[in-house]
Each structure stands twice: as C-alpha cells, then as structure tokens.
PDB file of N, CA and C in Angstrom:
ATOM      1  N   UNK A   1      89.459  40.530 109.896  1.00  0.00           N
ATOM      2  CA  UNK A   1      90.788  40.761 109.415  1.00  0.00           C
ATOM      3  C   UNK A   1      90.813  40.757 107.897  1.00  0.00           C
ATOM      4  N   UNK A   2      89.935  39.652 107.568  1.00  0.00           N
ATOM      5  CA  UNK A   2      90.152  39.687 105.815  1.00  0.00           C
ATOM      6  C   UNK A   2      89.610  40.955 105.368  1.00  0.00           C
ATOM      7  N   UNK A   3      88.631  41.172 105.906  1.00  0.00           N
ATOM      8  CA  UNK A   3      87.770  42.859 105.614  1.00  0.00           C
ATOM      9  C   UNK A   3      88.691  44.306 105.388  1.00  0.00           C
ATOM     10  N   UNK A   4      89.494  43.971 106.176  1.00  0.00           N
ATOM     11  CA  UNK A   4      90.598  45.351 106.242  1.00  0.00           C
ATOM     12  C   UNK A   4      91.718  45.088 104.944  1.00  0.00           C
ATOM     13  N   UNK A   5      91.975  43.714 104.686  1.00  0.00           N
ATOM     14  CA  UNK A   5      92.846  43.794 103.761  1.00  0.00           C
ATOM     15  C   UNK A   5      92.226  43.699 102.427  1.00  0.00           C
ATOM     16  N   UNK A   6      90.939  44.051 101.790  1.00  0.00           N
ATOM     17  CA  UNK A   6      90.650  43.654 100.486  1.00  0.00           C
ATOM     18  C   UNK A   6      90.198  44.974 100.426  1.00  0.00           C
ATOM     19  N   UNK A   7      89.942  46.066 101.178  1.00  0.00           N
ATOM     20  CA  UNK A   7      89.958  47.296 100.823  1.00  0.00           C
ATOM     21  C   UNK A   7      91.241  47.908 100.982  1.00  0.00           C
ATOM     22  N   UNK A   8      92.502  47.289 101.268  1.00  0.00           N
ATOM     23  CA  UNK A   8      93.806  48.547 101.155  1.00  0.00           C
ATOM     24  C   UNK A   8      94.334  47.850  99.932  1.00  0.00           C
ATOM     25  N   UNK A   9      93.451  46.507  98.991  1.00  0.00           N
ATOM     26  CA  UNK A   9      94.226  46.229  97.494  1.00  0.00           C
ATOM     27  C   UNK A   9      93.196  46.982  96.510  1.00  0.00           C
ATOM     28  N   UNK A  10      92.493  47.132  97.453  1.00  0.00           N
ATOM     29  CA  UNK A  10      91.402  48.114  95.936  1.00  0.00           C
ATOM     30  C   UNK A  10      91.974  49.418  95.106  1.00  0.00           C
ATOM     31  N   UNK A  11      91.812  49.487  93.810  1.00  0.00           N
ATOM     32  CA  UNK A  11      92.968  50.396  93.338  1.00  0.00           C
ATOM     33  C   UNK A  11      92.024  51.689  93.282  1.00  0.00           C
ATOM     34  N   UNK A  12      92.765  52.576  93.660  1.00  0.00           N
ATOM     35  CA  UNK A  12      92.252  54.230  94.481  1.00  0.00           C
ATOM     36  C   UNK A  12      91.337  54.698  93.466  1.00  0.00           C
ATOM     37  N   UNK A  13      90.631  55.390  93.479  1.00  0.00           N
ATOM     38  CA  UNK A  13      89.696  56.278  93.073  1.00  0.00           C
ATOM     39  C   UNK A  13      90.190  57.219  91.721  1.00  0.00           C
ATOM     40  N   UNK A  14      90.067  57.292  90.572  1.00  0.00           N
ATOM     41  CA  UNK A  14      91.255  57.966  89.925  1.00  0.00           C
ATOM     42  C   UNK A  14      90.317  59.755  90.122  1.00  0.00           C
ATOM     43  N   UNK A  15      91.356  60.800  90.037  1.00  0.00           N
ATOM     44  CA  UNK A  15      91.111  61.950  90.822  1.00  0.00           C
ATOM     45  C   UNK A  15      90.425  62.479  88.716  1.00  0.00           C
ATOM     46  N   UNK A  16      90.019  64.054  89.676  1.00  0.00           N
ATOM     47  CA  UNK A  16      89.808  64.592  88.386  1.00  0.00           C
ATOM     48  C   UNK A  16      91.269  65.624  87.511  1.00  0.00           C
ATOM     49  N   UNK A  17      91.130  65.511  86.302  1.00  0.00           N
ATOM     50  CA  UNK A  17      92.290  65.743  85.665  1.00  0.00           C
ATOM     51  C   UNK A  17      92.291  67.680  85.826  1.00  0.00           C
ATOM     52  N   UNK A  18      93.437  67.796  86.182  1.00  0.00           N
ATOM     53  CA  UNK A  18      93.345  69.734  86.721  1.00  0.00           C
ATOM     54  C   UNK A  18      92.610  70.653  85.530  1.00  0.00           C
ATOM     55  N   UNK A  19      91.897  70.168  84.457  1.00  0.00           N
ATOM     56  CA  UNK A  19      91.254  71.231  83.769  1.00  0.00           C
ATOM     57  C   UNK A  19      89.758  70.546  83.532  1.00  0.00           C
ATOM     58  N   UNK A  20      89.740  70.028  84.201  1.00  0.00           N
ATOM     59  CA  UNK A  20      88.345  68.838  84.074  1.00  0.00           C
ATOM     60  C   UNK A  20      87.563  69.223  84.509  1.00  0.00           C
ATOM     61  N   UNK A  21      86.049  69.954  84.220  1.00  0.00           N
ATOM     62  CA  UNK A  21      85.387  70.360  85.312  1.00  0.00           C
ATOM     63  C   UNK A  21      84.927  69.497  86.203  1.00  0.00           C
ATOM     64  N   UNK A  22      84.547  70.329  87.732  1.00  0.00           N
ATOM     65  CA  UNK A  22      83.430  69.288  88.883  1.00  0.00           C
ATOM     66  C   UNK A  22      82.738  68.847  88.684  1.00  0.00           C
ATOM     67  N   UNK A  23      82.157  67.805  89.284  1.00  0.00           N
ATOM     68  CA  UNK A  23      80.950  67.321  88.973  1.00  0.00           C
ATOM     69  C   UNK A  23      79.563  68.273  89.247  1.00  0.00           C
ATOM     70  N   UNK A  24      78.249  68.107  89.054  1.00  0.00           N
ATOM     71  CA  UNK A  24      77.455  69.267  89.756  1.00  0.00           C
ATOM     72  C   UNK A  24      77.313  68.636  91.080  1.00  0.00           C
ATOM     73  N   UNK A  25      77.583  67.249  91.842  1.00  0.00           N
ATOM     74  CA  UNK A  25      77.172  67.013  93.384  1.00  0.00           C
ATOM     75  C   UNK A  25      77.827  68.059  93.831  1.00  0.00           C
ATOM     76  N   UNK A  26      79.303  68.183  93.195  1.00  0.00           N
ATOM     77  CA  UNK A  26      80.223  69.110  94.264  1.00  0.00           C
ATOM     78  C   UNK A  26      79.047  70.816  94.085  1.00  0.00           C
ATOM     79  N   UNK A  27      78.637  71.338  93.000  1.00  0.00           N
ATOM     80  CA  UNK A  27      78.538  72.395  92.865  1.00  0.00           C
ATOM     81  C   UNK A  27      76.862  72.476  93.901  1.00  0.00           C
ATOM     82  N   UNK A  28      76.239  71.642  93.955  1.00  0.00           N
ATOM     83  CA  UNK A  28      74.802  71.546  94.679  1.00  0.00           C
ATOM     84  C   UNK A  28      75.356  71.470  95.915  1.00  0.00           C
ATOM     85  N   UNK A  29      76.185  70.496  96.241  1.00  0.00           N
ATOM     86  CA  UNK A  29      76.600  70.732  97.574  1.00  0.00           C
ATOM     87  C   UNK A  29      77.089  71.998  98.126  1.00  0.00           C
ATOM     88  N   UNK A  30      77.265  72.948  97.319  1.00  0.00           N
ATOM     89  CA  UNK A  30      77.918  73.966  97.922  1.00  0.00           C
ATOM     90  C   UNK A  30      76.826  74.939  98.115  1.00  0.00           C
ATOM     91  N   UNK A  31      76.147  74.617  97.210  1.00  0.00           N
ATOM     92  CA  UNK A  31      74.820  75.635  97.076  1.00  0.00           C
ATOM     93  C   UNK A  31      73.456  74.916  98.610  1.00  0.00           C
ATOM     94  N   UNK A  32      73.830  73.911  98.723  1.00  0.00           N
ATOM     95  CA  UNK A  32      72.865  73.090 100.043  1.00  0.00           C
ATOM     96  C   UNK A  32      73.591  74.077 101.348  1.00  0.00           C
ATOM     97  N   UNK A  33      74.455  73.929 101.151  1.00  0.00           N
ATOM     98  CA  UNK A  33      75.144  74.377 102.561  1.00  0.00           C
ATOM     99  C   UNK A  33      74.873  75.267 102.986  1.00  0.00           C
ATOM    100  N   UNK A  34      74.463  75.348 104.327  1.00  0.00           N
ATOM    101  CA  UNK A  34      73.946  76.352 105.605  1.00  0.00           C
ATOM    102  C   UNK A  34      74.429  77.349 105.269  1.00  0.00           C
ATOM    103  N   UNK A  35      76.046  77.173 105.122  1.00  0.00           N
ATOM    104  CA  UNK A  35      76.919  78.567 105.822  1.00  0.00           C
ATOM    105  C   UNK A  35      77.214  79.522 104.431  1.00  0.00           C
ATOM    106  N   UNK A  36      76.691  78.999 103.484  1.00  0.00           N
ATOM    107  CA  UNK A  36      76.863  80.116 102.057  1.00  0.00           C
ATOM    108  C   UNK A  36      75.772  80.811 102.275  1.00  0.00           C
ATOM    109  N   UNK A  37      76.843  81.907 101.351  1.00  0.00           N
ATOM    110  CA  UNK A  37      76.406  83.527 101.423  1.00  0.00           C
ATOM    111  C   UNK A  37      75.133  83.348 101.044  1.00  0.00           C
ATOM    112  N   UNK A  38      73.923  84.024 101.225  1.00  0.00           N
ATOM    113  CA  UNK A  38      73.124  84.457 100.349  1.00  0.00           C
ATOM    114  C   UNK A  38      72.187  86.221 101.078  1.00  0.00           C
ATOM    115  N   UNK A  39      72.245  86.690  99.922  1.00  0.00           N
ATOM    116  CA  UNK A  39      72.117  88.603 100.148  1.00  0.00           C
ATOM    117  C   UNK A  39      70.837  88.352  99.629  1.00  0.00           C
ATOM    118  N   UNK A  40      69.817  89.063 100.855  1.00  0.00           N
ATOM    119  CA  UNK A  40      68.017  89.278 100.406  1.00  0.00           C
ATOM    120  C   UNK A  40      68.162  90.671  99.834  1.00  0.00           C
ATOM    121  N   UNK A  41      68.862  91.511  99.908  1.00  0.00           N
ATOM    122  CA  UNK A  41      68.778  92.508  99.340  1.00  0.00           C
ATOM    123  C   UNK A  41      69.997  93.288  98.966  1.00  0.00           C
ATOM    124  N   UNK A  42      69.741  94.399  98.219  1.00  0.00           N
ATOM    125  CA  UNK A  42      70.766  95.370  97.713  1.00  0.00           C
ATOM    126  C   UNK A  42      72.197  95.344  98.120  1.00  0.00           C
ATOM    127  N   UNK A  43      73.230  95.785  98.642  1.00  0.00           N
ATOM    128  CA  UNK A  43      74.137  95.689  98.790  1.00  0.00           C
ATOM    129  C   UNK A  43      74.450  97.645  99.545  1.00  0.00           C
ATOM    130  N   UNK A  44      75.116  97.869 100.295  1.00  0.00           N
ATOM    131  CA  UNK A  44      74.587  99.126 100.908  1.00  0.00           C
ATOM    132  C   UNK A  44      74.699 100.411  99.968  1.00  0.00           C
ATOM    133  N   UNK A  45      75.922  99.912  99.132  1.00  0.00           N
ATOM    134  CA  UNK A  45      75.999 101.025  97.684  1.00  0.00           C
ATOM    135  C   UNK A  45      74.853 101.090  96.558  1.00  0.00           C
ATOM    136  N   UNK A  46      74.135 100.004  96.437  1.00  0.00           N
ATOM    137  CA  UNK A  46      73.077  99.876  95.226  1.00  0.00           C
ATOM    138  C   UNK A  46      71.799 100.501  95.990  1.00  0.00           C
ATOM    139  N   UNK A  47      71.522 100.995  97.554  1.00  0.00           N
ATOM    140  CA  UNK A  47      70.611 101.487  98.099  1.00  0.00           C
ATOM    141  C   UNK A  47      70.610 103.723  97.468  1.00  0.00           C
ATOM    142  N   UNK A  48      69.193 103.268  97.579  1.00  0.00           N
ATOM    143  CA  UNK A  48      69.292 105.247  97.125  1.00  0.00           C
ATOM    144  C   UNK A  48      68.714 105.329  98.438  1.00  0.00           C
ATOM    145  N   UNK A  49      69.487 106.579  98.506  1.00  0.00           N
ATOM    146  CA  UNK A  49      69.371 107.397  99.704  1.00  0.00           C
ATOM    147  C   UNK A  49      67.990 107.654 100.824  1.00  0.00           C
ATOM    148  N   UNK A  50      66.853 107.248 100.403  1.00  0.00           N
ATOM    149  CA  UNK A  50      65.821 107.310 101.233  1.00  0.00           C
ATOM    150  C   UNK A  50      65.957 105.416 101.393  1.00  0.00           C
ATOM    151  N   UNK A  51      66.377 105.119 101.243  1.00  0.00           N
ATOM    152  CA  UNK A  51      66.359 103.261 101.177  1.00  0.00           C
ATOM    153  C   UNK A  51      67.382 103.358 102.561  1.00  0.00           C
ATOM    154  N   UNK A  52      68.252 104.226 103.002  1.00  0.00           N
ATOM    155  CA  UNK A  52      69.267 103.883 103.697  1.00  0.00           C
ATOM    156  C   UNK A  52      69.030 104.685 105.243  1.00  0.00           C
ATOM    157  N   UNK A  53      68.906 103.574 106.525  1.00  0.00           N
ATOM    158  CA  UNK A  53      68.562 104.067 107.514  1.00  0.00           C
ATOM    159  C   UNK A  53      69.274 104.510 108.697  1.00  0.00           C
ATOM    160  N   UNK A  54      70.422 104.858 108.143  1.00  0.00           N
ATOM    161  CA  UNK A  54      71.867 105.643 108.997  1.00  0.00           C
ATOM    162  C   UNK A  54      71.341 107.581 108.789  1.00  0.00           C
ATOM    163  N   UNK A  55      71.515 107.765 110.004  1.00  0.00           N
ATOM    164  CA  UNK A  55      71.587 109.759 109.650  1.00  0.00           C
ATOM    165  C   UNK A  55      73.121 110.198 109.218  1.00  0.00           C
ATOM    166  N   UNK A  56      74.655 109.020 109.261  1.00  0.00           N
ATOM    167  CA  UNK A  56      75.314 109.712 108.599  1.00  0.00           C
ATOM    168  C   UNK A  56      75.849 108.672 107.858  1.00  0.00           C
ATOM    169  N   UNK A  57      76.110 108.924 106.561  1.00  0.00           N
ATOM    170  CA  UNK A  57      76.367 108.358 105.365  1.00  0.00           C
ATOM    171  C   UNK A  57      78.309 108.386 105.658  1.00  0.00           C
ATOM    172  N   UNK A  58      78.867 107.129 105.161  1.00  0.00           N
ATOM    173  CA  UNK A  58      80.312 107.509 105.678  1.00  0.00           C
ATOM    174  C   UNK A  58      80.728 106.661 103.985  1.00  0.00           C
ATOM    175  N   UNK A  59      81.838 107.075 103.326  1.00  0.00           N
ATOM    176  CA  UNK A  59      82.371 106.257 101.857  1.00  0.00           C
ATOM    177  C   UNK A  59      83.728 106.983 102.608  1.00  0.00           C
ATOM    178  N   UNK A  60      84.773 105.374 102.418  1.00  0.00           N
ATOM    179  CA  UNK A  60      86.078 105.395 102.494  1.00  0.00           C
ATOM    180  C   UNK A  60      87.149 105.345 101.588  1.00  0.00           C
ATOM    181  N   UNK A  61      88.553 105.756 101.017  1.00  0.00           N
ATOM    182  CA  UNK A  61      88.927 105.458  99.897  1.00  0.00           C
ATOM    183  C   UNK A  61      89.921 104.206  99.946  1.00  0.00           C
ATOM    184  N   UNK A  62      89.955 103.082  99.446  1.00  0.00           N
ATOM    185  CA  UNK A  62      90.613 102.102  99.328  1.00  0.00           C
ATOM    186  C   UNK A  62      91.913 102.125  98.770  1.00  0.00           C
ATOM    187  N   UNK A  63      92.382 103.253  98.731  1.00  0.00           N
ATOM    188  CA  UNK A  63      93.876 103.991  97.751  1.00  0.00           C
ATOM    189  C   UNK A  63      94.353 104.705  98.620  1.00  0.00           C
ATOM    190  N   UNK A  64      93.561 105.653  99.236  1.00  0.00           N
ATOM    191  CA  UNK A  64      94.570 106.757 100.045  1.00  0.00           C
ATOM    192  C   UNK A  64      93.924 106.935 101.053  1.00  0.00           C
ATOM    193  N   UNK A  65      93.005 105.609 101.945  1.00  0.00           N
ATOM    194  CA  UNK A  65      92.637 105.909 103.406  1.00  0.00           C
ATOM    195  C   UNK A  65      91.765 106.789 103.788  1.00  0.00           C
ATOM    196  N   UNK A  66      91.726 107.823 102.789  1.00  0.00           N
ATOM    197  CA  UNK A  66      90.365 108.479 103.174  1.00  0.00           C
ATOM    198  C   UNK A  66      88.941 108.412 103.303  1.00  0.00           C
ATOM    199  N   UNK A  67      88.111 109.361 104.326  1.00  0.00           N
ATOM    200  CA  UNK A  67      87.097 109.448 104.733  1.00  0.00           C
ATOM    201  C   UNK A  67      86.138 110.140 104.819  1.00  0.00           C
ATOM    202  N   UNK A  68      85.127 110.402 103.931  1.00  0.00           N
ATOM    203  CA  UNK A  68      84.109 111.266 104.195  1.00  0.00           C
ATOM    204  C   UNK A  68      82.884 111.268 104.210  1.00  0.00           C
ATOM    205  N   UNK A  69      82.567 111.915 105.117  1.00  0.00           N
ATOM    206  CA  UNK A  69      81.136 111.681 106.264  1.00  0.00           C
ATOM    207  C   UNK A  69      80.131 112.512 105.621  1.00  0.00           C
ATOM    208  N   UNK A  70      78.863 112.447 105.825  1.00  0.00           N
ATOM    209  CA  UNK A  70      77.455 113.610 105.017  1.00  0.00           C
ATOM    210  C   UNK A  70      76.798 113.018 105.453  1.00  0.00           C
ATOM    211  N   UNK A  71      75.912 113.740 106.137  1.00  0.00           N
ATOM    212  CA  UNK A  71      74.517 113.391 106.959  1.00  0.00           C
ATOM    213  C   UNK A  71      73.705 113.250 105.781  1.00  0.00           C
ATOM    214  N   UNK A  72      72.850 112.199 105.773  1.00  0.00           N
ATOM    215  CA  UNK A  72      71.939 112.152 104.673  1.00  0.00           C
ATOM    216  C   UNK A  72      70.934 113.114 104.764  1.00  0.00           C
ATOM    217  N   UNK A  73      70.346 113.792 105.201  1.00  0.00           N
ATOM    218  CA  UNK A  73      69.394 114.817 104.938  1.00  0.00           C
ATOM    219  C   UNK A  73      70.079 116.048 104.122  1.00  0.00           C
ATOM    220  N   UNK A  74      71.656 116.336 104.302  1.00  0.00           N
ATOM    221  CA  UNK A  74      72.175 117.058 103.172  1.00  0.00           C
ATOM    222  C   UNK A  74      72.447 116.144 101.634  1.00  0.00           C
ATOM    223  N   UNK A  75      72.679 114.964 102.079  1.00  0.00           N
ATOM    224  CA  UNK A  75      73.116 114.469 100.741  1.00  0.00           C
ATOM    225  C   UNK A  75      71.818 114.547  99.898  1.00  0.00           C
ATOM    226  N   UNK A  76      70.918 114.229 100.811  1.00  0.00           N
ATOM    227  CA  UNK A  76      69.595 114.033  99.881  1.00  0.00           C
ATOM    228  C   UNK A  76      68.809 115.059  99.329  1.00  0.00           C
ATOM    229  N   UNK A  77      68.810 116.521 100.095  1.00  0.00           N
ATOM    230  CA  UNK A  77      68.709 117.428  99.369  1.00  0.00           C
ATOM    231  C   UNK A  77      70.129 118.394  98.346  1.00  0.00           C
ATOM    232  N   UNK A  78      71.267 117.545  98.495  1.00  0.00           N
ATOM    233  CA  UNK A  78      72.110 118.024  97.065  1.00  0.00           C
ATOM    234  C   UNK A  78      71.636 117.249  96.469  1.00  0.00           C
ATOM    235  N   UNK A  79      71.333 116.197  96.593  1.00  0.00           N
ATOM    236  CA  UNK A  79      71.398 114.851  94.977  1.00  0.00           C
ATOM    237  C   UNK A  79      70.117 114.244  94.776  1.00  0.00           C
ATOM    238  N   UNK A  80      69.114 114.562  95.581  1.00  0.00           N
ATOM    239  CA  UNK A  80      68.274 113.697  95.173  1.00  0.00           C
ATOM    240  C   UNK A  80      67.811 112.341  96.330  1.00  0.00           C
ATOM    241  N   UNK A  81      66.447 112.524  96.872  1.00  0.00           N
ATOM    242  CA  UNK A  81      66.163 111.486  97.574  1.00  0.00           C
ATOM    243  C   UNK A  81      66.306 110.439  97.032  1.00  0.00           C
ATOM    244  N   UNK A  82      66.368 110.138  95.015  1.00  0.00           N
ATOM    245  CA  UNK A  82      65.992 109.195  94.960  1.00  0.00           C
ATOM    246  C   UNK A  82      67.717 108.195  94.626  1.00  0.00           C
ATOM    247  N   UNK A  83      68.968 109.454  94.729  1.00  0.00           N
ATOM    248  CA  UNK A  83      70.069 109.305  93.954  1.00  0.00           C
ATOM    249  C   UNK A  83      70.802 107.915  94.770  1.00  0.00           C
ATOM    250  N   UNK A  84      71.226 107.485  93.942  1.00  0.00           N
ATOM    251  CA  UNK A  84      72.419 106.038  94.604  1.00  0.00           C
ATOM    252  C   UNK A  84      73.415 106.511  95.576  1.00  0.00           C
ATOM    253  N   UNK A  85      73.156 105.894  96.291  1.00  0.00           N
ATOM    254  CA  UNK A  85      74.401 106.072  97.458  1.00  0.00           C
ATOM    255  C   UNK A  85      76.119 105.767  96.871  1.00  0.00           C
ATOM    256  N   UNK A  86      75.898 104.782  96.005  1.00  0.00           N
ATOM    257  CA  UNK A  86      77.429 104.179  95.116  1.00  0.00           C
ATOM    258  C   UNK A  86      77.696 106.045  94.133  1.00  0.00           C
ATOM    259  N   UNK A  87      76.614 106.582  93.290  1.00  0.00           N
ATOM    260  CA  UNK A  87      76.542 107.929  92.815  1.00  0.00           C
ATOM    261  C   UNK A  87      77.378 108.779  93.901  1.00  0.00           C
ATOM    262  N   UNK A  88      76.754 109.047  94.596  1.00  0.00           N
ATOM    263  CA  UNK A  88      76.621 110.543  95.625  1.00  0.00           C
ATOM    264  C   UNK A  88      78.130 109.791  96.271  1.00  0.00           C
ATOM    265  N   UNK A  89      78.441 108.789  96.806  1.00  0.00           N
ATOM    266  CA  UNK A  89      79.732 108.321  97.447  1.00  0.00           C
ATOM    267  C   UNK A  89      81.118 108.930  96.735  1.00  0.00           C
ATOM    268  N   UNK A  90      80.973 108.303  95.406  1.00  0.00           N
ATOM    269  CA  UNK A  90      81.739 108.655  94.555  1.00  0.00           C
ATOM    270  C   UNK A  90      82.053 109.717  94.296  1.00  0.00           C
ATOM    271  N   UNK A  91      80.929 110.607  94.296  1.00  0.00           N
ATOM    272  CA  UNK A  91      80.964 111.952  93.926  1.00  0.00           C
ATOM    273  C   UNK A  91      81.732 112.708  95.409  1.00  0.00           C
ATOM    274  N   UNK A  92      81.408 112.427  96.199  1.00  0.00           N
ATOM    275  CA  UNK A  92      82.056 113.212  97.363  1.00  0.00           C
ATOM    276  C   UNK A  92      83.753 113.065  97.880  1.00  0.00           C
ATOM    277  N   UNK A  93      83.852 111.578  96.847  1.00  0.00           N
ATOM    278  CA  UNK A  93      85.494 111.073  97.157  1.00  0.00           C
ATOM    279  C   UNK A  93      86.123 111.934  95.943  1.00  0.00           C
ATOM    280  N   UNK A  94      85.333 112.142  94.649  1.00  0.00           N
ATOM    281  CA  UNK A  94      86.121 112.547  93.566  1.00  0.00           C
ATOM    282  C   UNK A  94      86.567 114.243  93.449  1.00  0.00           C
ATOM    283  N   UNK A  95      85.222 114.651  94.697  1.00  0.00           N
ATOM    284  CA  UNK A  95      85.238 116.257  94.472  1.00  0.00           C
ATOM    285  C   UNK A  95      86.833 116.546  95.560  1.00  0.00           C
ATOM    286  N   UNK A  96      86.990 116.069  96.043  1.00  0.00           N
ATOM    287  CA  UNK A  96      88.110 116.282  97.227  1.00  0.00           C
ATOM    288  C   UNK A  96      89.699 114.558  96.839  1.00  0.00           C
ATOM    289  N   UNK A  97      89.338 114.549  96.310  1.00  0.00           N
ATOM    290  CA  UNK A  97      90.344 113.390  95.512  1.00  0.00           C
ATOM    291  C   UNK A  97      91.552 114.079  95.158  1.00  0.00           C
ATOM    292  N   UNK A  98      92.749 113.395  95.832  1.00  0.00           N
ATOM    293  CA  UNK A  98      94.357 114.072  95.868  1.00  0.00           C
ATOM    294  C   UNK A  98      95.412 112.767  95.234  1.00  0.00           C
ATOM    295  N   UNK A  99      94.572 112.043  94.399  1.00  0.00           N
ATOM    296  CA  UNK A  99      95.108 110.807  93.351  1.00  0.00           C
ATOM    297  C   UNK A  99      94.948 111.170  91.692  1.00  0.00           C
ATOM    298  N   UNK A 100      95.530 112.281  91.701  1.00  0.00           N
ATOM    299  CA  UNK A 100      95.396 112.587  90.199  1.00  0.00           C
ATOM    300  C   UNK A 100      96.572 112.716  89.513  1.00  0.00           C
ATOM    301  N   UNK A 101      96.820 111.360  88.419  1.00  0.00           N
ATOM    302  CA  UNK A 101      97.920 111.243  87.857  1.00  0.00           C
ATOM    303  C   UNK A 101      97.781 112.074  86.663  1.00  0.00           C
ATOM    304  N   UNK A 102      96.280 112.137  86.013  1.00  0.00           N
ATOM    305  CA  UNK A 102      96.290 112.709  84.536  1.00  0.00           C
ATOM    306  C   UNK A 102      95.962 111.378  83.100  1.00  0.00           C
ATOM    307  N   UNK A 103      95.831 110.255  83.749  1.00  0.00           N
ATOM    308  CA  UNK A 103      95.818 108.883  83.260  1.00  0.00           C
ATOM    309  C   UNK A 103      93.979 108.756  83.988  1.00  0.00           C
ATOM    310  N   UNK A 104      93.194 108.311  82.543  1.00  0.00           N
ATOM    311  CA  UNK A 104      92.124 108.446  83.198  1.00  0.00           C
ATOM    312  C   UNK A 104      91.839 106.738  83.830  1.00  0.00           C
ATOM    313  N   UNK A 105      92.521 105.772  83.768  1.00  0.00           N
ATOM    314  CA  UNK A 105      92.603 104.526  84.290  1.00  0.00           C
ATOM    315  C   UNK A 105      93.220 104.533  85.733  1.00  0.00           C
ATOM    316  N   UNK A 106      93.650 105.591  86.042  1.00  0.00           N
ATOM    317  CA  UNK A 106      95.235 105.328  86.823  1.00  0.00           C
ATOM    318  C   UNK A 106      94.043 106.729  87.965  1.00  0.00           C
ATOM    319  N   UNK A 107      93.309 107.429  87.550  1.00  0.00           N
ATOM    320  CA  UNK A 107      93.090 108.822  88.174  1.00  0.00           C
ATOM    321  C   UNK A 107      91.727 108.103  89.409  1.00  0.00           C
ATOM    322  N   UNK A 108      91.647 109.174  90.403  1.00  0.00           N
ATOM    323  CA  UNK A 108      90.566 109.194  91.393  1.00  0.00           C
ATOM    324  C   UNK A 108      90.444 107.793  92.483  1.00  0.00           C
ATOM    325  N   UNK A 109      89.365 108.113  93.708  1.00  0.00           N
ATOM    326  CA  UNK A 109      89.683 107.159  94.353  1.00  0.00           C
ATOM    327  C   UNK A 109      89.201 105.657  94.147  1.00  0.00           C
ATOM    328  N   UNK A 110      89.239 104.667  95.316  1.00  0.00           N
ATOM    329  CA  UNK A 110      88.383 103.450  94.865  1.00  0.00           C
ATOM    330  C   UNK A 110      87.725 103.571  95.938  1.00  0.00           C
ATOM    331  N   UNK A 111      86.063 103.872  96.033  1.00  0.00           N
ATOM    332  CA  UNK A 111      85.151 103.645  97.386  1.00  0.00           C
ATOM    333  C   UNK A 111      85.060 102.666  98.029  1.00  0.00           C
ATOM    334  N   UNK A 112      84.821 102.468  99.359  1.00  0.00           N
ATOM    335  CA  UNK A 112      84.216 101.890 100.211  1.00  0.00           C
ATOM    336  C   UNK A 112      83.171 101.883 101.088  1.00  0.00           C
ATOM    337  N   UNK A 113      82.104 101.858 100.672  1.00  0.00           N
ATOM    338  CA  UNK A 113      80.661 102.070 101.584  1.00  0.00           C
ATOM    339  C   UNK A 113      80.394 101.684 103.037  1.00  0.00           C
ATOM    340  N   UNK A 114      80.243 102.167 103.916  1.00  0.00           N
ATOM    341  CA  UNK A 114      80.135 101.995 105.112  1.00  0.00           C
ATOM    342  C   UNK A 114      78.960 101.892 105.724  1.00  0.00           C
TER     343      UNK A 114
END
C-alpha cells in the first residue's frame, strides 16, 4: 500500500518545451523499428526504361485524372532504352496536356507512375 502512494506524490516528468528538439532515443527508435520504410532501390520513376519489367508503361495525371498507356518497346524505341521513365512519362502527359493556363508555374500536368 505504501508503494502505490509514494509514486502518485512524485512530481511528473517535466515534458519537452514545443520548439525543443527530441531527444536522439526517440529518433533511433524510430529508425530500430521493424515497420519503417526502407526502399532497396529506385523508385519506379527514377528506373530507365530497360530497368522496368512491365510490357505496358501506364503515367497518370494528379490534376485532371488522366491516363496514358505505351508499351515499352515503343517508348523505348522513341526515347531511348536508356531514357527515364519520370522523362518519357512526362513527356507523354505534356504532349496531350489540356491544363494550359499560359502561367508557366500554374501550366501542364502533375504525374503519377504506375
């Protein structure tokens, strides 16, 4: 009984102040943990086109829903076996792109690699 009451007079833990950085346990701990991300390789846009083992290449637009498809054996002989898939994506959303304000910040689509 005495045990329970000399830890609810102990005065609390004082917290960290909201611009204070973490400690590094917190930041190692996050980096220990099973379930964090970690990528062995490229990302499917940073792959060039002989790196990528789909026969059809698909980039979506994140602005206006659109979709367009190219079998990689054409993409790769327009652009290059060795060309970026993030390149050639872009290029196929921008040639057919119906987001043109005239504002070069504001103009063309935003990809999505598939």
């Amino acid at each position: 009984m005495m045990a329970a009451l000399v830890g609810r007079n102990a005065p609390p833990k004082p917290g960290l102040a909201p611009e204070a950085d973490l400690p590094p346990e917190y930041w190692q701990a996050l980096l220990n943990d099973p379930r964090a991300e970690s990528r062995s390789g490229p990302s499917g846009g940073a792959l060039r086109l002989s790196q990528i083992p789909q026969h059809i290449l698909r980039v979506g637009c994140r602005r206006c829903a659109r979709v367009v498809e190219i079998q990689k054996v054409d993409a790769a002989r327009l652009y290059g076996r060795d060309a970026l898939w993030k390149d050639v994506g872009r290029r196929l959303l921008d040639n057919t792109c119906t987001q043109r304000t005239g504002r070069h910040e504001e103009d063309g689509c935003w990809p999505a690699f598939e």
